[in-house]
PDB file of N, CA and C in Angstrom:
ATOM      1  N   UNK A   1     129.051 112.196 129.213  1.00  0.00           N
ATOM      2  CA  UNK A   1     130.119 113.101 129.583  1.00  0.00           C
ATOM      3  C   UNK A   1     129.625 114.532 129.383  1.00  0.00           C
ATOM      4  N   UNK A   2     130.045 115.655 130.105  1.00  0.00           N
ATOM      5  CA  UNK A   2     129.336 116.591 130.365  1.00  0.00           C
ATOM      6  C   UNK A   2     130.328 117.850 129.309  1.00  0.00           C
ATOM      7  N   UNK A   3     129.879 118.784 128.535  1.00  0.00           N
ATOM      8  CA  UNK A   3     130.424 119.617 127.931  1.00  0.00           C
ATOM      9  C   UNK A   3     131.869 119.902 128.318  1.00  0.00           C
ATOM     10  N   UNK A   4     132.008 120.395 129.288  1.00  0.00           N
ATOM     11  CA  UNK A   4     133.426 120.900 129.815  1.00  0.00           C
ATOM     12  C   UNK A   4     134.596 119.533 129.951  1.00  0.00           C
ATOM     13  N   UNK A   5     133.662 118.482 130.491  1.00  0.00           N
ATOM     14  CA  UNK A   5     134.620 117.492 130.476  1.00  0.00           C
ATOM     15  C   UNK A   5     135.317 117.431 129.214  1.00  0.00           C
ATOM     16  N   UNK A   6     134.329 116.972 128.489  1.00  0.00           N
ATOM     17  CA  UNK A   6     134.501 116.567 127.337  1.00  0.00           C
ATOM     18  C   UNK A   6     135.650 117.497 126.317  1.00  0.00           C
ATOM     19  N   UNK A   7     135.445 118.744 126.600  1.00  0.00           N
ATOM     20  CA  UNK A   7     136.564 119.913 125.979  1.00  0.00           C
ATOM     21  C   UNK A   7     137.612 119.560 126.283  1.00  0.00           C
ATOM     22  N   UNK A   8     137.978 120.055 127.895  1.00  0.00           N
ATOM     23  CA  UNK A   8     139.249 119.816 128.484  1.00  0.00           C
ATOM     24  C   UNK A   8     139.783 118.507 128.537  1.00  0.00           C
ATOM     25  N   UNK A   9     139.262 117.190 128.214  1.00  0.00           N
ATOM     26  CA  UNK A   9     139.695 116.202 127.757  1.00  0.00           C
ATOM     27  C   UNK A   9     140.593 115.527 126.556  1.00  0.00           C
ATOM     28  N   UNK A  10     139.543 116.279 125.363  1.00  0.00           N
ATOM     29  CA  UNK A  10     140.458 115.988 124.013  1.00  0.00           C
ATOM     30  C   UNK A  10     140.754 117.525 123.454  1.00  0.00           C
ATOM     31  N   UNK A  11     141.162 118.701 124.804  1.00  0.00           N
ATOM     32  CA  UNK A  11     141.938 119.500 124.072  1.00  0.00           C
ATOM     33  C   UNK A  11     143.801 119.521 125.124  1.00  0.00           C
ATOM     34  N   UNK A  12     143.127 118.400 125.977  1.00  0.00           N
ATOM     35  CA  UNK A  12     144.708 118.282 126.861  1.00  0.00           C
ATOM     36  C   UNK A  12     145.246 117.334 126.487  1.00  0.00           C
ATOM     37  N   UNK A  13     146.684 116.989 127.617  1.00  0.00           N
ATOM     38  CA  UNK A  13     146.983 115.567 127.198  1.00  0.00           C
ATOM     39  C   UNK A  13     145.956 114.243 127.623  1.00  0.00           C
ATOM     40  N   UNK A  14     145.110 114.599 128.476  1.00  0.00           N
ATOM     41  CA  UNK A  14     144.148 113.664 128.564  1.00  0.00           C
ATOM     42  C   UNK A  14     143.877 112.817 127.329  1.00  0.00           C
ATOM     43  N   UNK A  15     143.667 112.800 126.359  1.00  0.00           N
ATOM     44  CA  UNK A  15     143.094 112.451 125.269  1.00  0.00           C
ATOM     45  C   UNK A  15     143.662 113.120 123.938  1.00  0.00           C
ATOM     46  N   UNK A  16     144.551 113.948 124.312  1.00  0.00           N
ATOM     47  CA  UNK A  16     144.870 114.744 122.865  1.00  0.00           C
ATOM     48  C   UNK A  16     145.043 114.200 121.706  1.00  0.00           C
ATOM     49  N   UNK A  17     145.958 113.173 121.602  1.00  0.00           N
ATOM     50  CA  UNK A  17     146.187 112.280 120.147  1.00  0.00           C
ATOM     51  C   UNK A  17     145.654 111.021 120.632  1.00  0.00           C
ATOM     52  N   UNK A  18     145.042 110.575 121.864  1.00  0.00           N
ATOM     53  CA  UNK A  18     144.739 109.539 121.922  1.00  0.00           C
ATOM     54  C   UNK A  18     144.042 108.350 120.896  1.00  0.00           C
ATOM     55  N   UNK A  19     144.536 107.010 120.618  1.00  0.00           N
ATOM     56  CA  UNK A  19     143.543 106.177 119.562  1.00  0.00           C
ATOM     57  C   UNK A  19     143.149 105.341 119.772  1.00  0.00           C
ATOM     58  N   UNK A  20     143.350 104.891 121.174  1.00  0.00           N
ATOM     59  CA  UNK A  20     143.022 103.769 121.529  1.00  0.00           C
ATOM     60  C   UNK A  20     142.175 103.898 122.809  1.00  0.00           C
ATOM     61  N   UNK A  21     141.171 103.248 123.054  1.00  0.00           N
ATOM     62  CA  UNK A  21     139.781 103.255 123.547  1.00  0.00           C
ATOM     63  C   UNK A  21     138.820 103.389 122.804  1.00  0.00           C
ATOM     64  N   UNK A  22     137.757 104.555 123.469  1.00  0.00           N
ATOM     65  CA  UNK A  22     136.355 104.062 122.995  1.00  0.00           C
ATOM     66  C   UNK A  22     135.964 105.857 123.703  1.00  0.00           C
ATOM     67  N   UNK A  23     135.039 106.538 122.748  1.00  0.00           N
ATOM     68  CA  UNK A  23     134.351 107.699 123.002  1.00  0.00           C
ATOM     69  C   UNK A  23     133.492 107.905 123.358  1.00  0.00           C
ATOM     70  N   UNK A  24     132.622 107.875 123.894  1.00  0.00           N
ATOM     71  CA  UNK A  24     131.111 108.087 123.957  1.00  0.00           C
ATOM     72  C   UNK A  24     130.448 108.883 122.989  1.00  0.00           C
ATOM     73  N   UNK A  25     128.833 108.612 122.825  1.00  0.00           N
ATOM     74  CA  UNK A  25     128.480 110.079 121.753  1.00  0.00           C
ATOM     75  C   UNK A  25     128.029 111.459 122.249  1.00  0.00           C
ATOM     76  N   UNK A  26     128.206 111.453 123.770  1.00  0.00           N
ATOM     77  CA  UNK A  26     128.275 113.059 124.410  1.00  0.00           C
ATOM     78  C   UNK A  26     129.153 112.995 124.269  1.00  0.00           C
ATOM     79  N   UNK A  27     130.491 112.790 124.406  1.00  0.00           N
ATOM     80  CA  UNK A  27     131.872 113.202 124.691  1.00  0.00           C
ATOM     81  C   UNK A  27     131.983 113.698 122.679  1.00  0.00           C
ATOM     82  N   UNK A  28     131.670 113.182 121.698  1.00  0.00           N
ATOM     83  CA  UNK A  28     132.305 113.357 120.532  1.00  0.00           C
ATOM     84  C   UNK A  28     131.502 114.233 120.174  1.00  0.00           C
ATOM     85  N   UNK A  29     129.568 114.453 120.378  1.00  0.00           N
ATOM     86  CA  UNK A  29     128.819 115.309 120.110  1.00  0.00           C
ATOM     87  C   UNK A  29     128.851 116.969 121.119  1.00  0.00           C
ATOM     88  N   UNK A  30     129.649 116.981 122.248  1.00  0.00           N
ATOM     89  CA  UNK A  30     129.877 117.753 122.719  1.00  0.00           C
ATOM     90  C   UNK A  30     131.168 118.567 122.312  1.00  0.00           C
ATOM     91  N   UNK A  31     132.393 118.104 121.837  1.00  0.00           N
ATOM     92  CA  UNK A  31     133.187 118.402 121.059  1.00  0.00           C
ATOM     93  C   UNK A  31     132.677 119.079 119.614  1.00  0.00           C
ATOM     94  N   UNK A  32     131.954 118.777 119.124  1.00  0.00           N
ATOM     95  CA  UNK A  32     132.017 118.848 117.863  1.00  0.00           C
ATOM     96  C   UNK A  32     130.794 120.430 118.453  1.00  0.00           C
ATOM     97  N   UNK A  33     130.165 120.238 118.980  1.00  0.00           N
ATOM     98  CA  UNK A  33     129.754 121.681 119.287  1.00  0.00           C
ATOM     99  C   UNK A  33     130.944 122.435 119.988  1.00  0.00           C
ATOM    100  N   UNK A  34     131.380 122.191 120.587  1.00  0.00           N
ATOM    101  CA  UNK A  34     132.589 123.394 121.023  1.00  0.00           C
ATOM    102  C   UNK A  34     133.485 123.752 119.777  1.00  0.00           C
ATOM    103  N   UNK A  35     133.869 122.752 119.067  1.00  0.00           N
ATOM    104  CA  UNK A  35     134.549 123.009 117.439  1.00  0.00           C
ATOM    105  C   UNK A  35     133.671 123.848 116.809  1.00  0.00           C
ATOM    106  N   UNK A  36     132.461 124.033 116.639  1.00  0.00           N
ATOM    107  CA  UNK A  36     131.689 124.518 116.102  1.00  0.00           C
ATOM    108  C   UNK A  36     131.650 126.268 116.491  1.00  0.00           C
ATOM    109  N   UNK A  37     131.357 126.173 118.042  1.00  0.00           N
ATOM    110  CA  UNK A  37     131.123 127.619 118.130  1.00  0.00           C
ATOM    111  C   UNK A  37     132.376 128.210 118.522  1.00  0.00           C
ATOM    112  N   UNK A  38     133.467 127.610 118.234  1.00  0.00           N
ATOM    113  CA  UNK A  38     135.020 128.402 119.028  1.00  0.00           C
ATOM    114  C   UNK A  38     135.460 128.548 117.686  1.00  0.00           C
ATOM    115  N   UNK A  39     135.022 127.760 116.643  1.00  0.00           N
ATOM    116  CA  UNK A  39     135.417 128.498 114.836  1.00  0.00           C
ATOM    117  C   UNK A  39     134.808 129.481 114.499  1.00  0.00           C
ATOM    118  N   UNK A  40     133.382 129.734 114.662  1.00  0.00           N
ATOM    119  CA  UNK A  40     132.330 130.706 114.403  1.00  0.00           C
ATOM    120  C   UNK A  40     133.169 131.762 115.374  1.00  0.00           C
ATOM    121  N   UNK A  41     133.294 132.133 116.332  1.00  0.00           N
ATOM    122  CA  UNK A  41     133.885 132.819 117.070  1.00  0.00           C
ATOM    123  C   UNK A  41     135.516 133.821 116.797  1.00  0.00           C
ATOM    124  N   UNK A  42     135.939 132.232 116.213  1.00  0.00           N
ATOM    125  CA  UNK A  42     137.735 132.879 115.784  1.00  0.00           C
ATOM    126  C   UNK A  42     137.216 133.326 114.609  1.00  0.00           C
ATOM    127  N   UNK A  43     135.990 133.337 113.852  1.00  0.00           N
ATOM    128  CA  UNK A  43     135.990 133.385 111.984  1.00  0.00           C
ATOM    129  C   UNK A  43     135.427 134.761 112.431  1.00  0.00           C
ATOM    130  N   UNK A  44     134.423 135.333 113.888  1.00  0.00           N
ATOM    131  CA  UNK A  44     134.088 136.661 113.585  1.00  0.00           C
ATOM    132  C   UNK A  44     135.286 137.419 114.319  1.00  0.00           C
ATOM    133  N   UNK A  45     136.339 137.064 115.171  1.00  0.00           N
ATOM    134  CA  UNK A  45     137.190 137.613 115.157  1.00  0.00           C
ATOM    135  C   UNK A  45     138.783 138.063 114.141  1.00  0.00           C
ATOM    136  N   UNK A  46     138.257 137.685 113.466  1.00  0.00           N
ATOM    137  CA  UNK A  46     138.821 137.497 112.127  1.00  0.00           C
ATOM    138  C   UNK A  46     139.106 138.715 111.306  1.00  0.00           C
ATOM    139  N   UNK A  47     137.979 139.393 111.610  1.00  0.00           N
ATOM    140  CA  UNK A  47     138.029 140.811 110.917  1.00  0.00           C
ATOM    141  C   UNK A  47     139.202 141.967 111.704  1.00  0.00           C
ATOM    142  N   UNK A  48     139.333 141.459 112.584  1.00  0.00           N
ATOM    143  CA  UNK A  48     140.689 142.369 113.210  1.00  0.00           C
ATOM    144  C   UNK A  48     141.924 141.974 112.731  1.00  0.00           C
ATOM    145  N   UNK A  49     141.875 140.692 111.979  1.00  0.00           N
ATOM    146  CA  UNK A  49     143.284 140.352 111.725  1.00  0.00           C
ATOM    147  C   UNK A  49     143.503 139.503 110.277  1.00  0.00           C
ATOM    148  N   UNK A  50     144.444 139.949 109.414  1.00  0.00           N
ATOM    149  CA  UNK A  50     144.244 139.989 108.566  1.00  0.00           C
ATOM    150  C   UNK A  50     144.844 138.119 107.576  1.00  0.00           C
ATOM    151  N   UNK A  51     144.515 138.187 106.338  1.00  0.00           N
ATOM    152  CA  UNK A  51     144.332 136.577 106.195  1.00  0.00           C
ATOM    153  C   UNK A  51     143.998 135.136 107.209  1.00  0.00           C
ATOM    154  N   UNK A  52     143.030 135.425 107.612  1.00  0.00           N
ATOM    155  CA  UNK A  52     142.268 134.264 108.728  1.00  0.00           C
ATOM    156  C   UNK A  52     142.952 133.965 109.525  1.00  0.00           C
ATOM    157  N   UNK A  53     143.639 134.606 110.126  1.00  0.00           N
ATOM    158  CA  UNK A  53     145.092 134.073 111.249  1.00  0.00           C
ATOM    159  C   UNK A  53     144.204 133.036 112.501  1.00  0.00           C
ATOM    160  N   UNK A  54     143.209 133.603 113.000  1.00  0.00           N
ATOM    161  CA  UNK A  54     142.758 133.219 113.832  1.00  0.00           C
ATOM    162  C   UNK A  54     141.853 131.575 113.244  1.00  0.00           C
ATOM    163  N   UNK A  55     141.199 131.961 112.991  1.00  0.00           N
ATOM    164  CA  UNK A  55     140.258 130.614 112.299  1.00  0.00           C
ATOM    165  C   UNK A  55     141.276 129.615 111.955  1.00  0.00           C
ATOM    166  N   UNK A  56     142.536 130.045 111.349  1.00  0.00           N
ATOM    167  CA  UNK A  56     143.781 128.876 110.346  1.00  0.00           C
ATOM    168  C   UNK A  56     144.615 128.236 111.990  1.00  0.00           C
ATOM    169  N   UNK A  57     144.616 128.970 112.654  1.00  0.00           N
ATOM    170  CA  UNK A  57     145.364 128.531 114.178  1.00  0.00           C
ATOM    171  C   UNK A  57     144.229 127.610 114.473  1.00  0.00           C
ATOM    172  N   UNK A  58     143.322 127.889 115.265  1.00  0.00           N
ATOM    173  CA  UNK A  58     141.988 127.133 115.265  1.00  0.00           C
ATOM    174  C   UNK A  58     141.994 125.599 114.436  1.00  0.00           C
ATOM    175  N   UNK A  59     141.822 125.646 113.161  1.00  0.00           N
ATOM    176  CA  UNK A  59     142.040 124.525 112.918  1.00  0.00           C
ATOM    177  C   UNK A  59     142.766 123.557 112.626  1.00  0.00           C
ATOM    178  N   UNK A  60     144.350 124.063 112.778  1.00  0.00           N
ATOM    179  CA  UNK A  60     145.314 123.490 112.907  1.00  0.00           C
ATOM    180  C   UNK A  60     145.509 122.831 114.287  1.00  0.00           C
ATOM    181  N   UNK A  61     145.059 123.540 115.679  1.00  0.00           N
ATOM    182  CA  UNK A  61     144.873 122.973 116.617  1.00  0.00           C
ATOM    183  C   UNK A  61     144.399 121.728 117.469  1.00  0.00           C
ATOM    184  N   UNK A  62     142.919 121.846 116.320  1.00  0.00           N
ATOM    185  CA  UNK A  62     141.462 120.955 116.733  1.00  0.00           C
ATOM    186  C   UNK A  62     141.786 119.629 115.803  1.00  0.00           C
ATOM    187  N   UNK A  63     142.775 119.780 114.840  1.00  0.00           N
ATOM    188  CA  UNK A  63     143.166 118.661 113.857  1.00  0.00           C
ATOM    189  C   UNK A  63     143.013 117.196 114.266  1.00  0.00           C
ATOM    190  N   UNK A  64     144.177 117.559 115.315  1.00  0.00           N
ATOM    191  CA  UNK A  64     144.584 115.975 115.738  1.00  0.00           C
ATOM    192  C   UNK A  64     143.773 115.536 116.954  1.00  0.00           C
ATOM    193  N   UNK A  65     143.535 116.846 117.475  1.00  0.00           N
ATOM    194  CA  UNK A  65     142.412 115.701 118.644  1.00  0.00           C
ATOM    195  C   UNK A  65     140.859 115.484 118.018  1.00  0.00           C
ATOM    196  N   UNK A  66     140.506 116.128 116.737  1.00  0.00           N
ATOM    197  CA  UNK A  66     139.044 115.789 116.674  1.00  0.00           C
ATOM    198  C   UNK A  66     139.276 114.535 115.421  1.00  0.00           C
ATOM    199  N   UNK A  67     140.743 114.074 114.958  1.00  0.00           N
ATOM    200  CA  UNK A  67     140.681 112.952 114.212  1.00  0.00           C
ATOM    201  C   UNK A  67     140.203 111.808 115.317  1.00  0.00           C
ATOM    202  N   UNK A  68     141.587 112.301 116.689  1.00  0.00           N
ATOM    203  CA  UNK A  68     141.602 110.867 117.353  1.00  0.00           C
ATOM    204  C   UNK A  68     140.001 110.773 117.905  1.00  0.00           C
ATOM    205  N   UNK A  69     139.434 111.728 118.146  1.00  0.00           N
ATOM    206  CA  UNK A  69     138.215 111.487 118.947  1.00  0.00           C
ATOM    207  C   UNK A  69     137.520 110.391 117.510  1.00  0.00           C
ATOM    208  N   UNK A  70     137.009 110.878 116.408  1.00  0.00           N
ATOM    209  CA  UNK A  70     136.454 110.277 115.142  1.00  0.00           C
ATOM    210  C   UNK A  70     137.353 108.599 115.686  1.00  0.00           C
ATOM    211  N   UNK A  71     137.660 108.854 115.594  1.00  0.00           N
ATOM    212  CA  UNK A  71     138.532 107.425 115.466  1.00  0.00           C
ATOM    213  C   UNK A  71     138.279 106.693 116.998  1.00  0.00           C
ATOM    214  N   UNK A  72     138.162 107.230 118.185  1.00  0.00           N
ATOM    215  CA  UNK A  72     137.703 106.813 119.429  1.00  0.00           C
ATOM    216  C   UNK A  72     136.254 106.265 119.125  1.00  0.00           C
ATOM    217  N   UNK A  73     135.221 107.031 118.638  1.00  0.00           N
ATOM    218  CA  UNK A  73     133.853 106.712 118.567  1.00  0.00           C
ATOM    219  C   UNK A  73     133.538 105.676 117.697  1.00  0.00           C
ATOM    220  N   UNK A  74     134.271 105.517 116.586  1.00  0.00           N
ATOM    221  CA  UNK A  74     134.108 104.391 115.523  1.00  0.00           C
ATOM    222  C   UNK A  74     135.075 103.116 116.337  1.00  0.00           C
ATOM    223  N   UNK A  75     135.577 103.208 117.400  1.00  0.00           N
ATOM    224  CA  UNK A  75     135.833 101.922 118.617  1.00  0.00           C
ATOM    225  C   UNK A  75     134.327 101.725 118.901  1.00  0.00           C
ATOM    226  N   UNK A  76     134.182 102.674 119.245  1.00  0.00           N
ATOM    227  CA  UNK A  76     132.810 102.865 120.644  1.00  0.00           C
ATOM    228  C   UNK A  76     131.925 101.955 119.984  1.00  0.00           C
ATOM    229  N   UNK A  77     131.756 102.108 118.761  1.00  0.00           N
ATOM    230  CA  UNK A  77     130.312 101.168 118.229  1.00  0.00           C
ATOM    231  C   UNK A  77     130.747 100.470 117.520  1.00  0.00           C
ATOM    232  N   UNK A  78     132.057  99.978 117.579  1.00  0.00           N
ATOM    233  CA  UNK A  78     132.582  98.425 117.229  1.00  0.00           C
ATOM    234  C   UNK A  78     133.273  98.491 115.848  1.00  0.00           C
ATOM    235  N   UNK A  79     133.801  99.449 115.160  1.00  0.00           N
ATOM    236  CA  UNK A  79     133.974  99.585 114.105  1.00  0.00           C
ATOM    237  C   UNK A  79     135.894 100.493 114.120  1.00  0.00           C
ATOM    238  N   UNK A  80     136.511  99.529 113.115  1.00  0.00           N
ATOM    239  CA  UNK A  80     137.716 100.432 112.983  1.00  0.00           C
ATOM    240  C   UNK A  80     138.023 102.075 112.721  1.00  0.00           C
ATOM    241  N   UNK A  81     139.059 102.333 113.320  1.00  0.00           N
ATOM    242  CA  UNK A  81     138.778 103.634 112.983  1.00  0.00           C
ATOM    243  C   UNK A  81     138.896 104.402 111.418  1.00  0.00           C
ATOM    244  N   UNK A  82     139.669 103.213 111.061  1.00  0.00           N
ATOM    245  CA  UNK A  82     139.829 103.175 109.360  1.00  0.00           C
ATOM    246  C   UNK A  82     138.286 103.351 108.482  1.00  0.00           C
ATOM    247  N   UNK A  83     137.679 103.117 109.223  1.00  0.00           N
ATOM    248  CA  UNK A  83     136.047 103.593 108.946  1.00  0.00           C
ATOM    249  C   UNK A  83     135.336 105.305 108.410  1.00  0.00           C
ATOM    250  N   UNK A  84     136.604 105.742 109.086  1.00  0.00           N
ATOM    251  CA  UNK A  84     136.395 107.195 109.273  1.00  0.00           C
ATOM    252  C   UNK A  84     136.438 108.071 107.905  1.00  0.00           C
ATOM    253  N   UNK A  85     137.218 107.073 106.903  1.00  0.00           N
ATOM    254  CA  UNK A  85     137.484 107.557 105.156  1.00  0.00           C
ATOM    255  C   UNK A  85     136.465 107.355 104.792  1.00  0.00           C
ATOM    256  N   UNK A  86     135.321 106.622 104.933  1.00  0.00           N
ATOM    257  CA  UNK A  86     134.037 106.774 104.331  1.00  0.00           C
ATOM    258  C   UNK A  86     133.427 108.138 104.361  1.00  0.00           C
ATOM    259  N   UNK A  87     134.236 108.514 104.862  1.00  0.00           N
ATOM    260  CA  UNK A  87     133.624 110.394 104.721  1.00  0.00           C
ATOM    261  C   UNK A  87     134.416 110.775 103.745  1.00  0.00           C
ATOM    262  N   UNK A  88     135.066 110.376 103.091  1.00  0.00           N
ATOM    263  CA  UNK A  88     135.711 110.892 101.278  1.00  0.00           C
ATOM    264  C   UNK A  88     134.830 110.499 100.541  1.00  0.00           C
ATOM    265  N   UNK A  89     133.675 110.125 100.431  1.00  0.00           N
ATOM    266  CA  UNK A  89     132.656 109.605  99.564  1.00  0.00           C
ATOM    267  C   UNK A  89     131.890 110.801  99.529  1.00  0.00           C
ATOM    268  N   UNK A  90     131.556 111.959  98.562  1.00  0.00           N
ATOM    269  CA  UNK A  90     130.343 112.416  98.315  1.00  0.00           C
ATOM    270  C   UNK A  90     129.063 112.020  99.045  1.00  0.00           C
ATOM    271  N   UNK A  91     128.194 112.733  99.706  1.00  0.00           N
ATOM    272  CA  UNK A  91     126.863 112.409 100.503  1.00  0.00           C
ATOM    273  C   UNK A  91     126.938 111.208 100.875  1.00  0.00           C
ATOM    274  N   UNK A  92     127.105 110.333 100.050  1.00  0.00           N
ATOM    275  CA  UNK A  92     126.906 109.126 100.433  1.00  0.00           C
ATOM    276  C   UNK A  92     127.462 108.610 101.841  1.00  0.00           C
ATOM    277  N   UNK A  93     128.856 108.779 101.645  1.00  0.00           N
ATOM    278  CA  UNK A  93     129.807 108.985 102.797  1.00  0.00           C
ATOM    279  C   UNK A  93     129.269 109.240 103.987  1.00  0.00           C
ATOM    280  N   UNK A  94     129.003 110.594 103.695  1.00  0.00           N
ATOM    281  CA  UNK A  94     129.193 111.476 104.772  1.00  0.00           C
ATOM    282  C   UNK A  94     127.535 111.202 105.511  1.00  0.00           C
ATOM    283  N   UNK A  95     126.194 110.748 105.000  1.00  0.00           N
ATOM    284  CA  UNK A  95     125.003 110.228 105.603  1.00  0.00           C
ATOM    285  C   UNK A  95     125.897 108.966 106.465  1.00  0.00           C
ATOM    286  N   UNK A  96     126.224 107.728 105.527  1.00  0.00           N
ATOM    287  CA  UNK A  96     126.553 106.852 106.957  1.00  0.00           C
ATOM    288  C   UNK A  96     127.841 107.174 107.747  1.00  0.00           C
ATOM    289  N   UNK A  97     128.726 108.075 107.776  1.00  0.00           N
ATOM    290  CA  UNK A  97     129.554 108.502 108.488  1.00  0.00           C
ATOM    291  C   UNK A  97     128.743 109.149 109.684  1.00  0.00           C
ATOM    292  N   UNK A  98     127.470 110.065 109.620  1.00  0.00           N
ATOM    293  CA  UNK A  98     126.753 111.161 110.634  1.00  0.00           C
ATOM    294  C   UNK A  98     125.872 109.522 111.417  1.00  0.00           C
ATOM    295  N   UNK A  99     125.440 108.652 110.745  1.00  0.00           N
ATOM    296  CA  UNK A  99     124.365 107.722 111.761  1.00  0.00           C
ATOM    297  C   UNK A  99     125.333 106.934 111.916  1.00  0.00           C
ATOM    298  N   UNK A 100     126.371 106.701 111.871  1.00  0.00           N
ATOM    299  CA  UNK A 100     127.345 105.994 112.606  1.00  0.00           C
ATOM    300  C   UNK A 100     128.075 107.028 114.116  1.00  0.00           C
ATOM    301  N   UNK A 101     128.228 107.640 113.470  1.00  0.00           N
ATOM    302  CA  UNK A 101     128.906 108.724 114.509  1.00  0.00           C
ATOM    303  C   UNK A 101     127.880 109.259 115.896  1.00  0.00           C
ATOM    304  N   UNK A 102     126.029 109.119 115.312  1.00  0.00           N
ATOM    305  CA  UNK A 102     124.908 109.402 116.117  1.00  0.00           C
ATOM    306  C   UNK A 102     124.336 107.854 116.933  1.00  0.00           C
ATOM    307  N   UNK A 103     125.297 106.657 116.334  1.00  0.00           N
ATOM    308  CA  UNK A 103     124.567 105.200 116.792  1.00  0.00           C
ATOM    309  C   UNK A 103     125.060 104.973 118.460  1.00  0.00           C
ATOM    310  N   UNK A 104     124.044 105.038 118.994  1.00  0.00           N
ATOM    311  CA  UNK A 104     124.017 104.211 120.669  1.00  0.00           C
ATOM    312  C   UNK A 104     125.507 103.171 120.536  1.00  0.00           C
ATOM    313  N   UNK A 105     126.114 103.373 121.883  1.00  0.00           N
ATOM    314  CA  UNK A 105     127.209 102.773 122.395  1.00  0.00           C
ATOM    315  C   UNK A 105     127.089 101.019 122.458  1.00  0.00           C
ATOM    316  N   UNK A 106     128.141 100.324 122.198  1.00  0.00           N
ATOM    317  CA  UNK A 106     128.081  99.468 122.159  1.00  0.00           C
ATOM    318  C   UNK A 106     128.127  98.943 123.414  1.00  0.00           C
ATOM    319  N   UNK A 107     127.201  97.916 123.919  1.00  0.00           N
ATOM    320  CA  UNK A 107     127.103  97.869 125.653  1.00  0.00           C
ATOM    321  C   UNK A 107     128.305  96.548 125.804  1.00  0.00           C
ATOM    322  N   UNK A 108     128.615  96.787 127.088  1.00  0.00           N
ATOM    323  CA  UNK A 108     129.604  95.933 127.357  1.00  0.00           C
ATOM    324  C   UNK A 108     130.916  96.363 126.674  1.00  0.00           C
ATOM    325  N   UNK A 109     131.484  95.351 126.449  1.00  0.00           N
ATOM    326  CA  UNK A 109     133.020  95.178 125.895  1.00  0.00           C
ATOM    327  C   UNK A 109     132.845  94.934 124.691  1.00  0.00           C
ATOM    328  N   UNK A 110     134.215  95.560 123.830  1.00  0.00           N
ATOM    329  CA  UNK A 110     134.692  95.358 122.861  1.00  0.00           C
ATOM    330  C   UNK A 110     135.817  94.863 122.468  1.00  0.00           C
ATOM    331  N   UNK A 111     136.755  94.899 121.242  1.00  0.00           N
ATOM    332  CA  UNK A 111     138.150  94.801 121.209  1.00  0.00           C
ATOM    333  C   UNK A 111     138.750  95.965 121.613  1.00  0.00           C
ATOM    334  N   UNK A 112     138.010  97.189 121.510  1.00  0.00           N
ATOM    335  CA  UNK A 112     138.935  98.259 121.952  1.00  0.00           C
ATOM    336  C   UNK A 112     138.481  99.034 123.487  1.00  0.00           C
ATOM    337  N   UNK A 113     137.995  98.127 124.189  1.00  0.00           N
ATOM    338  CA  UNK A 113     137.863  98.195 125.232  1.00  0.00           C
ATOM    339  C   UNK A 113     136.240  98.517 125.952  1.00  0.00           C
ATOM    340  N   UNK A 114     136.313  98.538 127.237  1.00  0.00           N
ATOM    341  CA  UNK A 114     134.922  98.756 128.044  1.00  0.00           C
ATOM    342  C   UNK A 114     133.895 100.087 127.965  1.00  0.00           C
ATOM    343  N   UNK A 115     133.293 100.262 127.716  1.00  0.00           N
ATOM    344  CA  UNK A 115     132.523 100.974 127.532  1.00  0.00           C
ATOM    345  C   UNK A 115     132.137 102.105 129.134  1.00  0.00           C
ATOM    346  N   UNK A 116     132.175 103.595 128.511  1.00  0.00           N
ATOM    347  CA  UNK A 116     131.954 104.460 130.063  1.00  0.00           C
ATOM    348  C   UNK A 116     130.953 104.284 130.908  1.00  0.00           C
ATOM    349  N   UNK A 117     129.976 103.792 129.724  1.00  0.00           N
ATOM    350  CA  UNK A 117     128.276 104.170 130.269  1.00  0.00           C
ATOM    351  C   UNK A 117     128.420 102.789 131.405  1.00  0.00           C
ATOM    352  N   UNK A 118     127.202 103.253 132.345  1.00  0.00           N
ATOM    353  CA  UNK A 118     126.904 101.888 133.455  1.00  0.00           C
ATOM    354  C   UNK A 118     125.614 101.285 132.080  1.00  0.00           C
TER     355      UNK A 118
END
């Protein structure tokens, strides 16, 4: 899935709270760079306005669609999305949370459905 898709997807109703399906890892790794540089962005616009107004909107926004996406991708490679609390673990966590979140798509079908890729 291509950058822009991928934005305007899980920042519309396309996908906004969506939890059911399956993500790809462009679609969740392309997100997570647009989260990335649209915070860096609201955090240097920040200085015009006073107690983080901008950055605190920002991530109140990106909340619920970058849970459901987390929770789409841990479909994608066969795993509940209840999986996703292993990132409350100190390092530990958060290493197999990143090579889970970086693991190749599960080919074919799953329980939570067909997979994008051909």
């Amino acid at each position: 899935m291509e950058f822009t898709q991928s934005v305007k997807r899980n920042m519309t109703t396309g996908a906004y709270a969506q939890i059911t399906g399956r993500a790809s890892r462009s679609e969740y790794w392309s997100f997570v760079l647009f989260t990335t540089l649209a915070g860096a962005a609201a955090g240097a616009l920040d200085i015009f306005f006073p107690g983080d107004l901008l950055q605190s909107l920002f991530s109140i926004a990106i909340f619920i669609p970058g849970i459901a996406l987390g929770i789409r991708r841990m479909h994608d490679i066969g795993k509940s999305g209840w999986w996703l609390l292993i990132g409350l673990i100190p390092i530990i966590g958060w290493i197999v949370l990143i090579v889970w979140l970086a693991t190749k798509s599960d080919a074919g079908s799953n329980q939570w459905g067909v997979t994008e890729r051909a």
